[in-house]
C-alpha atoms as a PDB file:
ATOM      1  CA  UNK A   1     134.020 101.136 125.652  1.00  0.00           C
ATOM      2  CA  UNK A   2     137.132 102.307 124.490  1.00  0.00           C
ATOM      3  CA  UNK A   3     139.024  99.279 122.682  1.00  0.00           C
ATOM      4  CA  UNK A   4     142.784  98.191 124.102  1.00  0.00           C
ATOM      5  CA  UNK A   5     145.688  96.939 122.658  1.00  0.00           C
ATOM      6  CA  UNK A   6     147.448  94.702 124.223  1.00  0.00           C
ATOM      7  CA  UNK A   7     151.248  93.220 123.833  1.00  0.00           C
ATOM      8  CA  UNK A   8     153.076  90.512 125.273  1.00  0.00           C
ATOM      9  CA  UNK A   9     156.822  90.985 124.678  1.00  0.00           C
ATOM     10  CA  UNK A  10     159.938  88.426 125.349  1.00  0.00           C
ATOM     11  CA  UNK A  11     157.719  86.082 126.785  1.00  0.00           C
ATOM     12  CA  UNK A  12     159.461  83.028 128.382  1.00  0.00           C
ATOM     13  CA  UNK A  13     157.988  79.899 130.240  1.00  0.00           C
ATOM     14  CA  UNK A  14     159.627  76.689 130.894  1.00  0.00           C
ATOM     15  CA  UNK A  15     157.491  74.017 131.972  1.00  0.00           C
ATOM     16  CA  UNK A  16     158.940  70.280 133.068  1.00  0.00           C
ATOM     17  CA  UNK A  17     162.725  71.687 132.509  1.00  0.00           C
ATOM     18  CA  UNK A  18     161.586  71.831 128.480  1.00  0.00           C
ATOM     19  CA  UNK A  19     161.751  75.888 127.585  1.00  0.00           C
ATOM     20  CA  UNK A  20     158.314  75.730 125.845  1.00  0.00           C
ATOM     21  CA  UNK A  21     159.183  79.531 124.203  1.00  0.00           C
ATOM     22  CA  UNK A  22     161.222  82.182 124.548  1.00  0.00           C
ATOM     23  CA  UNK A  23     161.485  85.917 123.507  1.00  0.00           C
ATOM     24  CA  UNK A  24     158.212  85.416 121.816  1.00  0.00           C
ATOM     25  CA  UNK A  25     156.034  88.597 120.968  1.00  0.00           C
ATOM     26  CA  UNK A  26     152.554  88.822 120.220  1.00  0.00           C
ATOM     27  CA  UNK A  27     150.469  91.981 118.794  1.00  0.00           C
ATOM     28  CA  UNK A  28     146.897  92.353 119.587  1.00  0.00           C
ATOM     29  CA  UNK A  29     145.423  95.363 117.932  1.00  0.00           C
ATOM     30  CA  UNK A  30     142.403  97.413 119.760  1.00  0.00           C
ATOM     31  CA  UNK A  31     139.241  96.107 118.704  1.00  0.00           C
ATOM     32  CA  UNK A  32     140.357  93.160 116.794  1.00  0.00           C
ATOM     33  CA  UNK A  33     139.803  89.016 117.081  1.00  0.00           C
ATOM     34  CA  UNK A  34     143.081  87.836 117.071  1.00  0.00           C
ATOM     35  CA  UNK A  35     142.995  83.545 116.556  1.00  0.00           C
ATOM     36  CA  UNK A  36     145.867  81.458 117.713  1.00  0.00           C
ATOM     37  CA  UNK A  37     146.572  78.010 116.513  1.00  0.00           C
ATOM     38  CA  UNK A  38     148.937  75.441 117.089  1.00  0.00           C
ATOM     39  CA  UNK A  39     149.755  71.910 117.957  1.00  0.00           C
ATOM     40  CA  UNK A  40     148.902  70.445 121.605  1.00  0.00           C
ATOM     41  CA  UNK A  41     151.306  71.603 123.983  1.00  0.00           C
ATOM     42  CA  UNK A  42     152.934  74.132 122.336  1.00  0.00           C
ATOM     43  CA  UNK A  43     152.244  76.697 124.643  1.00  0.00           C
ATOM     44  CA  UNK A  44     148.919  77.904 123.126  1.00  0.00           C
ATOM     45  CA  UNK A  45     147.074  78.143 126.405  1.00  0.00           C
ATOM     46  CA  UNK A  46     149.657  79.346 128.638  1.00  0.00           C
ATOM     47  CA  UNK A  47     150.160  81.958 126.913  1.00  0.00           C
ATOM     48  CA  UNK A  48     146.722  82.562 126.912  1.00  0.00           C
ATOM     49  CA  UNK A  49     146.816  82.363 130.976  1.00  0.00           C
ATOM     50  CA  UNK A  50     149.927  84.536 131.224  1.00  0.00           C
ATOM     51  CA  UNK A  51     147.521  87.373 129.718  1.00  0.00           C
ATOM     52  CA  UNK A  52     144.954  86.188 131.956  1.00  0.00           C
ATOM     53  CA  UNK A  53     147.008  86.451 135.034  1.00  0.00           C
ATOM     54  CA  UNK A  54     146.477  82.968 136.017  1.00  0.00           C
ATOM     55  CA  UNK A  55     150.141  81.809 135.193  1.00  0.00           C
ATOM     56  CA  UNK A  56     153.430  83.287 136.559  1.00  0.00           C
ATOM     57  CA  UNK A  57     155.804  84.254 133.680  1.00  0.00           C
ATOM     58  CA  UNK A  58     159.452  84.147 133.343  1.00  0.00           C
ATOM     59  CA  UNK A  59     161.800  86.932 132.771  1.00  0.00           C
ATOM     60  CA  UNK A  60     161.842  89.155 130.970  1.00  0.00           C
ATOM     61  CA  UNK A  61     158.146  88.723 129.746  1.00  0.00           C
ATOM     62  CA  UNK A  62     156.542  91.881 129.707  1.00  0.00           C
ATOM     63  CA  UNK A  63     152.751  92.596 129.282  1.00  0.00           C
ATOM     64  CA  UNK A  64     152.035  96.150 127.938  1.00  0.00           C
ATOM     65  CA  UNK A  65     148.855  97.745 127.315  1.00  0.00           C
ATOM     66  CA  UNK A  66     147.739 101.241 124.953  1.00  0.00           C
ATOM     67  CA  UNK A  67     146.882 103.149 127.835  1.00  0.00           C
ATOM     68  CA  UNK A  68     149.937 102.245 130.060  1.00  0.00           C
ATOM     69  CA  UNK A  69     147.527 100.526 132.545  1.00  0.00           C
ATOM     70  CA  UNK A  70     147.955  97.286 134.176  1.00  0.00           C
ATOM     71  CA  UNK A  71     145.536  94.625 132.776  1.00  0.00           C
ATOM     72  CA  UNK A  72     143.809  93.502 136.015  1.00  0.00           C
ATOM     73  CA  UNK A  73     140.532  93.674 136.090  1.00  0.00           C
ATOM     74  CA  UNK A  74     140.042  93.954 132.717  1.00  0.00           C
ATOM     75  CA  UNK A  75     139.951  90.489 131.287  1.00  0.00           C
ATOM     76  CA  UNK A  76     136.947  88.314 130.752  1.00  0.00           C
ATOM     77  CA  UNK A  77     137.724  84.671 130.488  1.00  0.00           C
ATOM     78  CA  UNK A  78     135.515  82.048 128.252  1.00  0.00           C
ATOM     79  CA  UNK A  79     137.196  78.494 128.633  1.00  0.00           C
ATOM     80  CA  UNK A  80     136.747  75.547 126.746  1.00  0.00           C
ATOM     81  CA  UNK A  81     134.042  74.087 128.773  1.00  0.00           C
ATOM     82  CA  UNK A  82     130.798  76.214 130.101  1.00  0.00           C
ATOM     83  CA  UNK A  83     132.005  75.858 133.872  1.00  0.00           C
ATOM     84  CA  UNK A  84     127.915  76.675 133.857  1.00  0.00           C
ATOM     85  CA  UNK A  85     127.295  75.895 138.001  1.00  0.00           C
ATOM     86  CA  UNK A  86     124.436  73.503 137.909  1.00  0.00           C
ATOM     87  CA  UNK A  87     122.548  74.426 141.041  1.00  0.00           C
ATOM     88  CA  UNK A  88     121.928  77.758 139.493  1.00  0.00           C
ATOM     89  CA  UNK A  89     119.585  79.089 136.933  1.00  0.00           C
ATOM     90  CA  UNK A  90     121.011  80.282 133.207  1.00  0.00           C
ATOM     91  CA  UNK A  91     120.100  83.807 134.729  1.00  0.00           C
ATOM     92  CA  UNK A  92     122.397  83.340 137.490  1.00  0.00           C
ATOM     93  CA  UNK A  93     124.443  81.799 135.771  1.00  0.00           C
ATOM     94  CA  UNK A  94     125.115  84.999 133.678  1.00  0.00           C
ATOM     95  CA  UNK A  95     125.290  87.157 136.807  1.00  0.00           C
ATOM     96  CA  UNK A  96     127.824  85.184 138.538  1.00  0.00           C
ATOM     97  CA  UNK A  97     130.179  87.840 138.284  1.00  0.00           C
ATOM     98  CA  UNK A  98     128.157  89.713 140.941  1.00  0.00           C
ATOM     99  CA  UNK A  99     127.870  87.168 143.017  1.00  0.00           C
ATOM    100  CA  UNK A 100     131.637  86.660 143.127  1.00  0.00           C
ATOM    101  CA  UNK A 101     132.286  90.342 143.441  1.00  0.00           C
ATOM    102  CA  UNK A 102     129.685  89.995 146.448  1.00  0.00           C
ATOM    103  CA  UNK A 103     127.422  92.696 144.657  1.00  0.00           C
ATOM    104  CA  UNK A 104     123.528  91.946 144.612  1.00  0.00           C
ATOM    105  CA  UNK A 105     122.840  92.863 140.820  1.00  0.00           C
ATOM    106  CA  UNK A 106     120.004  96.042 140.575  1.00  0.00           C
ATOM    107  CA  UNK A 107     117.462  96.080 137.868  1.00  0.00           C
ATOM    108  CA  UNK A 108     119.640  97.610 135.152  1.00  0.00           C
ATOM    109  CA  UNK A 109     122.213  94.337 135.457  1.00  0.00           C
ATOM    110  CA  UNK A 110     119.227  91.758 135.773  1.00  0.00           C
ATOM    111  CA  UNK A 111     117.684  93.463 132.651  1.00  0.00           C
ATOM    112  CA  UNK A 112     121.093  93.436 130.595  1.00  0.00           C
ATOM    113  CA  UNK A 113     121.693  89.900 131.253  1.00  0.00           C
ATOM    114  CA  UNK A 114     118.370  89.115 130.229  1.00  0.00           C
ATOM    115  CA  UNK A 115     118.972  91.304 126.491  1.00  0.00           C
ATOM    116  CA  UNK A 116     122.221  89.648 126.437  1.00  0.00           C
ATOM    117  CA  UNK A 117     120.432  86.057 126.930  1.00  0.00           C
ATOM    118  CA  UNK A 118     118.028  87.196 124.093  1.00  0.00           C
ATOM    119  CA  UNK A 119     120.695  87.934 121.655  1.00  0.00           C
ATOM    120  CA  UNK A 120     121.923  84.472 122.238  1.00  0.00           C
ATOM    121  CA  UNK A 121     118.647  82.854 121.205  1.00  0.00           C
ATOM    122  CA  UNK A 122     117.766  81.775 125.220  1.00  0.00           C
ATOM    123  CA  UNK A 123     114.824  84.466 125.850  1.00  0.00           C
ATOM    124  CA  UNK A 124     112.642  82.524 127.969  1.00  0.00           C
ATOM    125  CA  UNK A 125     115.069  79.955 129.218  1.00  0.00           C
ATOM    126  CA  UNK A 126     116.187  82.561 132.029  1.00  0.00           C
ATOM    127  CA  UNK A 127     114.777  80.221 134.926  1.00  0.00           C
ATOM    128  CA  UNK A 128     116.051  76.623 133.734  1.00  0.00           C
ATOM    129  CA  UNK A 129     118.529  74.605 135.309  1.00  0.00           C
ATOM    130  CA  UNK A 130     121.985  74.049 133.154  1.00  0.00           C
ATOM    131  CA  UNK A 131     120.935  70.573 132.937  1.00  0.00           C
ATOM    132  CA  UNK A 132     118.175  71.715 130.841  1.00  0.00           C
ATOM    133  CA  UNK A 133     120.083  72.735 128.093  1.00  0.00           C
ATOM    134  CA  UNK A 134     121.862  71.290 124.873  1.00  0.00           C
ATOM    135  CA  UNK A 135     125.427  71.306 124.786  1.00  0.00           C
ATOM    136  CA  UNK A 136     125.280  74.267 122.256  1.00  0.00           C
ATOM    137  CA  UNK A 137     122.887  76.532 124.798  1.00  0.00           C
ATOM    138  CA  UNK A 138     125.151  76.163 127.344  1.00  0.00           C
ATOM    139  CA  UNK A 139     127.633  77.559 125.271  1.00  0.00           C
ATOM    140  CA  UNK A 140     126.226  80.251 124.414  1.00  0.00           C
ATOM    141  CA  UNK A 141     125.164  80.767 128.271  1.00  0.00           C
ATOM    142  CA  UNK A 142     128.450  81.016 128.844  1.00  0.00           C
ATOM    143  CA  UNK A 143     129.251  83.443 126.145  1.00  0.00           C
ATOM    144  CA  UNK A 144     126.628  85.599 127.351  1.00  0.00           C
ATOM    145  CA  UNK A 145     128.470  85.637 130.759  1.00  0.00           C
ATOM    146  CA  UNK A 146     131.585  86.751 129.351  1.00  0.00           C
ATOM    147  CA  UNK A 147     130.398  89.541 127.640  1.00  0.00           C
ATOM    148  CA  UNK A 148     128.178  90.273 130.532  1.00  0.00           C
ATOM    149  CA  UNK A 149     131.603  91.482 132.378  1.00  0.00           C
ATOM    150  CA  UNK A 150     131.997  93.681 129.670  1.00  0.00           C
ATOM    151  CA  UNK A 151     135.604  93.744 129.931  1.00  0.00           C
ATOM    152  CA  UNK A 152     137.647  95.510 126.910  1.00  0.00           C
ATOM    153  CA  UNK A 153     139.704  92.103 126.269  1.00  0.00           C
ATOM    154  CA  UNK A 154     138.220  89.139 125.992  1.00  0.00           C
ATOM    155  CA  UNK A 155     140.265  85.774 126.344  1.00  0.00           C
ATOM    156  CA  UNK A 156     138.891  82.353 124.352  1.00  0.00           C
ATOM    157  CA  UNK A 157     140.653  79.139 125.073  1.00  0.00           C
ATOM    158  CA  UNK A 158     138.849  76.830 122.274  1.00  0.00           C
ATOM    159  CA  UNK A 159     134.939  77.617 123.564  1.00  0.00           C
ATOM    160  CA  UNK A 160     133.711  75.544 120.934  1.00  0.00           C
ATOM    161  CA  UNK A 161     135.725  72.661 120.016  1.00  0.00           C
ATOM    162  CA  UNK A 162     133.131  70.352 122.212  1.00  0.00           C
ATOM    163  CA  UNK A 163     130.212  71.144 120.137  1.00  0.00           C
ATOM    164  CA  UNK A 164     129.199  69.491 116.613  1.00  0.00           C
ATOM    165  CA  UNK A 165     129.714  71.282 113.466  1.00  0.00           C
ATOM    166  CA  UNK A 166     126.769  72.859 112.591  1.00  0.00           C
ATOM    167  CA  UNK A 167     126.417  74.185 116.117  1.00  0.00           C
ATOM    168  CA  UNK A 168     129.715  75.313 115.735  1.00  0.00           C
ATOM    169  CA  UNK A 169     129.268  77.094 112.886  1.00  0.00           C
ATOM    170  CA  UNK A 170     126.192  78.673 114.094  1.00  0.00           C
ATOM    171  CA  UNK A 171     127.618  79.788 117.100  1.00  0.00           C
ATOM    172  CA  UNK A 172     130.628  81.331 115.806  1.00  0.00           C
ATOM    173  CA  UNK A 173     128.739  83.250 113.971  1.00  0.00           C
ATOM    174  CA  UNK A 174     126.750  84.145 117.591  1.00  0.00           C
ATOM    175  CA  UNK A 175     130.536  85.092 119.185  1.00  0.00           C
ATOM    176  CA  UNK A 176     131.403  87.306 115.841  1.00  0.00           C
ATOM    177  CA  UNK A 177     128.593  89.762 116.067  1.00  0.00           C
ATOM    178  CA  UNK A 178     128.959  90.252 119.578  1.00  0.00           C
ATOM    179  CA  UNK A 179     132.092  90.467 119.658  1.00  0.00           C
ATOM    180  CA  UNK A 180     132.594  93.362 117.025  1.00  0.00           C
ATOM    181  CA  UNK A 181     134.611  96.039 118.245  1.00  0.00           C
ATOM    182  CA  UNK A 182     136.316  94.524 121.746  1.00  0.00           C
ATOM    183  CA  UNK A 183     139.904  93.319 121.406  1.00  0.00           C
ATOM    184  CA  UNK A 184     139.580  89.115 121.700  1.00  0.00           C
ATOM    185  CA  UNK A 185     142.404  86.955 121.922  1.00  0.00           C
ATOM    186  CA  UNK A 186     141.044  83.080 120.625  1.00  0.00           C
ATOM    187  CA  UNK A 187     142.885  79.838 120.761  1.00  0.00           C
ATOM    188  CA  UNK A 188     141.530  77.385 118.523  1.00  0.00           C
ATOM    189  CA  UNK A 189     142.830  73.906 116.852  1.00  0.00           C
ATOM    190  CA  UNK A 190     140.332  74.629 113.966  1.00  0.00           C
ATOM    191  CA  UNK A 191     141.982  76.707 110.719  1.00  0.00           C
ATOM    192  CA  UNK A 192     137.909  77.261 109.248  1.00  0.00           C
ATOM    193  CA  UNK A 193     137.264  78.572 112.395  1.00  0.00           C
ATOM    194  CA  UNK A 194     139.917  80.619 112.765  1.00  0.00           C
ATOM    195  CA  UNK A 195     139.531  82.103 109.202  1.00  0.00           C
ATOM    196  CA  UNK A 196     135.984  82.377 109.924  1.00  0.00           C
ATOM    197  CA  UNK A 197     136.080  84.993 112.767  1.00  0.00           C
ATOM    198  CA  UNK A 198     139.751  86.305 113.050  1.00  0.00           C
ATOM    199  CA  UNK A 199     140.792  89.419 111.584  1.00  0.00           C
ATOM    200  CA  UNK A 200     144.447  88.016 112.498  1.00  0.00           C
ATOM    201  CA  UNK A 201     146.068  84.934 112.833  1.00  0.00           C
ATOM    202  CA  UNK A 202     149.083  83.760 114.250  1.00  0.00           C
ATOM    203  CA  UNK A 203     150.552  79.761 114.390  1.00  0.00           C
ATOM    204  CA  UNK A 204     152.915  78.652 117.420  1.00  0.00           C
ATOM    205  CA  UNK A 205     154.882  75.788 116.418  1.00  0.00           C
ATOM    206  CA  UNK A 206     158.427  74.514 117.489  1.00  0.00           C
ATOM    207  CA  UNK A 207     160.360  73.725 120.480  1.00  0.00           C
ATOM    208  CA  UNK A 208     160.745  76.009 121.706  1.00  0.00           C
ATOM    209  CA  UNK A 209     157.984  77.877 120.045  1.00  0.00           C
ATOM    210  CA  UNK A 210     157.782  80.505 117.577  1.00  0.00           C
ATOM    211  CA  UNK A 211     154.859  82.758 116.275  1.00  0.00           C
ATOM    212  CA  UNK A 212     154.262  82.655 112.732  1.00  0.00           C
ATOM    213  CA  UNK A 213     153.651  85.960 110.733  1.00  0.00           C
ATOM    214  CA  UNK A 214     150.183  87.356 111.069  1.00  0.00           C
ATOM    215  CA  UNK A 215     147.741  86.138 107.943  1.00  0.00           C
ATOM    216  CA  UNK A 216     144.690  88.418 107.264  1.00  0.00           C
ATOM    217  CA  UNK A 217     142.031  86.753 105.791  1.00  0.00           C
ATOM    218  CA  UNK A 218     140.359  89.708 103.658  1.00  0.00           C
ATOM    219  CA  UNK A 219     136.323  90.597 104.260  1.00  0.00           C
ATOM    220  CA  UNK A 220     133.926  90.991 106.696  1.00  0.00           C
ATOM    221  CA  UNK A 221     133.166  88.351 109.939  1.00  0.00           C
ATOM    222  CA  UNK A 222     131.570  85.840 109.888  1.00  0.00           C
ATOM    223  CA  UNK A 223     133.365  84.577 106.815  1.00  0.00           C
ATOM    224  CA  UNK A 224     131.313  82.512 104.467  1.00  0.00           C
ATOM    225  CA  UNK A 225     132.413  78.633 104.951  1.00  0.00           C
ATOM    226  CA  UNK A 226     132.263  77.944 101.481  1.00  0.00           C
ATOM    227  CA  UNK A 227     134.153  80.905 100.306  1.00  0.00           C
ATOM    228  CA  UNK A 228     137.011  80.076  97.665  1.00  0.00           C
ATOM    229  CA  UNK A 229     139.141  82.361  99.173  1.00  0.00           C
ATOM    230  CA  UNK A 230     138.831  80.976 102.805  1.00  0.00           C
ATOM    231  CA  UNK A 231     139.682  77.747 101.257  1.00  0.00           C
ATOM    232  CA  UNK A 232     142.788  78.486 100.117  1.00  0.00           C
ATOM    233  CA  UNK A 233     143.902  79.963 103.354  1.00  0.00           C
ATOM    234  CA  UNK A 234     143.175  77.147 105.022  1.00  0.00           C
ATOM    235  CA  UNK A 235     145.681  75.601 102.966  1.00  0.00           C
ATOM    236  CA  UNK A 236     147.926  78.242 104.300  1.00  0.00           C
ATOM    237  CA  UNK A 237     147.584  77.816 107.510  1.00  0.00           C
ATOM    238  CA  UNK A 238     147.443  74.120 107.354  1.00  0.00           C
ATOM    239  CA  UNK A 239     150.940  74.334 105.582  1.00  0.00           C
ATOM    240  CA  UNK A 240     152.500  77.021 108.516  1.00  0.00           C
ATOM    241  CA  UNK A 241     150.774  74.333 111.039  1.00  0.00           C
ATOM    242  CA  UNK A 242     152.911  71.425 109.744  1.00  0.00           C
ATOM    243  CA  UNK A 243     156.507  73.088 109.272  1.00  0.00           C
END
């Protein structure tokens, strides 16, 4: 897959009669993980939805892509909570998609949801029941259905803020591997994590909102938690979260 770029330019939303930004612009280079914190209700996750096409921007926000082609269709989604559909197995589960696009998956899609299942540490768990499942599975159940849209950008809205820390940990580490190369846009409340997997991040704060200066934590992801230098961001960032 050939990885997008994606820019959101002048963008303006006013929710309640309170202008929650305005003329704000946001970069997100081809292949990337861009991370974007931010206190609660700051606009965080409708901006996230305005990429997503699931809000209606104000003029004149503008949505531009690299290739000059609209952005529909091309957009997987991972919320906050697994949406996992309990009545279904973790295998259907990851071929929902199909089923929504009314197309019967063939071998080649069953198979690659099954790899995809494997690389998440479920092999074997194909035929359970959601309910069956730690908090942290279904997670990554529902990280294996994203990428099984394999859609060039990938939207996050804080997938992992329900789950404890070391599962956290462990499954950002999951996300970061298999999401090398695709362009990822992540909203998180959690600096570590951010420094952890984004190669750039941006903080929203204000009313109305502005976007912070991108920081780019140096080395390869998944950063090590412990390392010095990662600390010291995270000073950073709490600082830029605070003005």
């Amino acid at each position: 897959m050939t990885p997008l770029s994606v820019t959101i330019e002048g963008a303006r939303l006013t929710y309640g009669g309170v202008l929650l930004f305005s003329g704000l612009t946001l970069d997100l280079p081809a292949g990337r993980t861009t991370c974007l914190l931010g206190p609660s209700g700051v606009g965080k996750t409708t901006l996230l939805r305005i990429l997503a096409g699931l809000a209606e921007p104000e003029s004149p926000t503008m949505v531009r892509t690299g290739d000059g082609a609209p952005l529909a269709g091309r957009i997987a989604y991972m919320a906050q909570q697994d949406l996992l559909l309990p009545w279904m197995t973790v295998l259907e589960n990851v071929l929902l998609g199909d089923r929504l696009r009314r197309s019967r998956p063939d071998a080649a899609r069953v198979d690659r949801a099954r790899v995809l299942l494997s690389d998440v540490g479920l092999s074997g768990r194909e035929h359970e029941r959601p309910a069956a499942l730690s908090g942290g599975q279904r997670q990554r159940v529902a990280l294996a259905r994203t990428l099984m849209e394999d859609k060039p950008l990938v939207l996050m809205d804080e997938p992992f803020s329900a789950l404890d820390a070391l599962t956290r940990l462990r499954l950002q580490e999951t996300a970061a591997g298999m999401l090398a190369g695709r362009t990822v846009l992540m909203v998180t409340h959690d600096p570590l994590e951010a420094l952890r997997i984004g190669d750039r991040l941006h903080v929203m704060t204000g009313r109305p909102a502005a976007m912070g200066p991108a920081l780019e934590p140096a080395g390869s992801v998944p950063r090590r938690v412990d390392d010095p230098g990662l600390l010291a961001l995270q000073a950073e960032l709490l600082r830029r979260l605070a003005e």
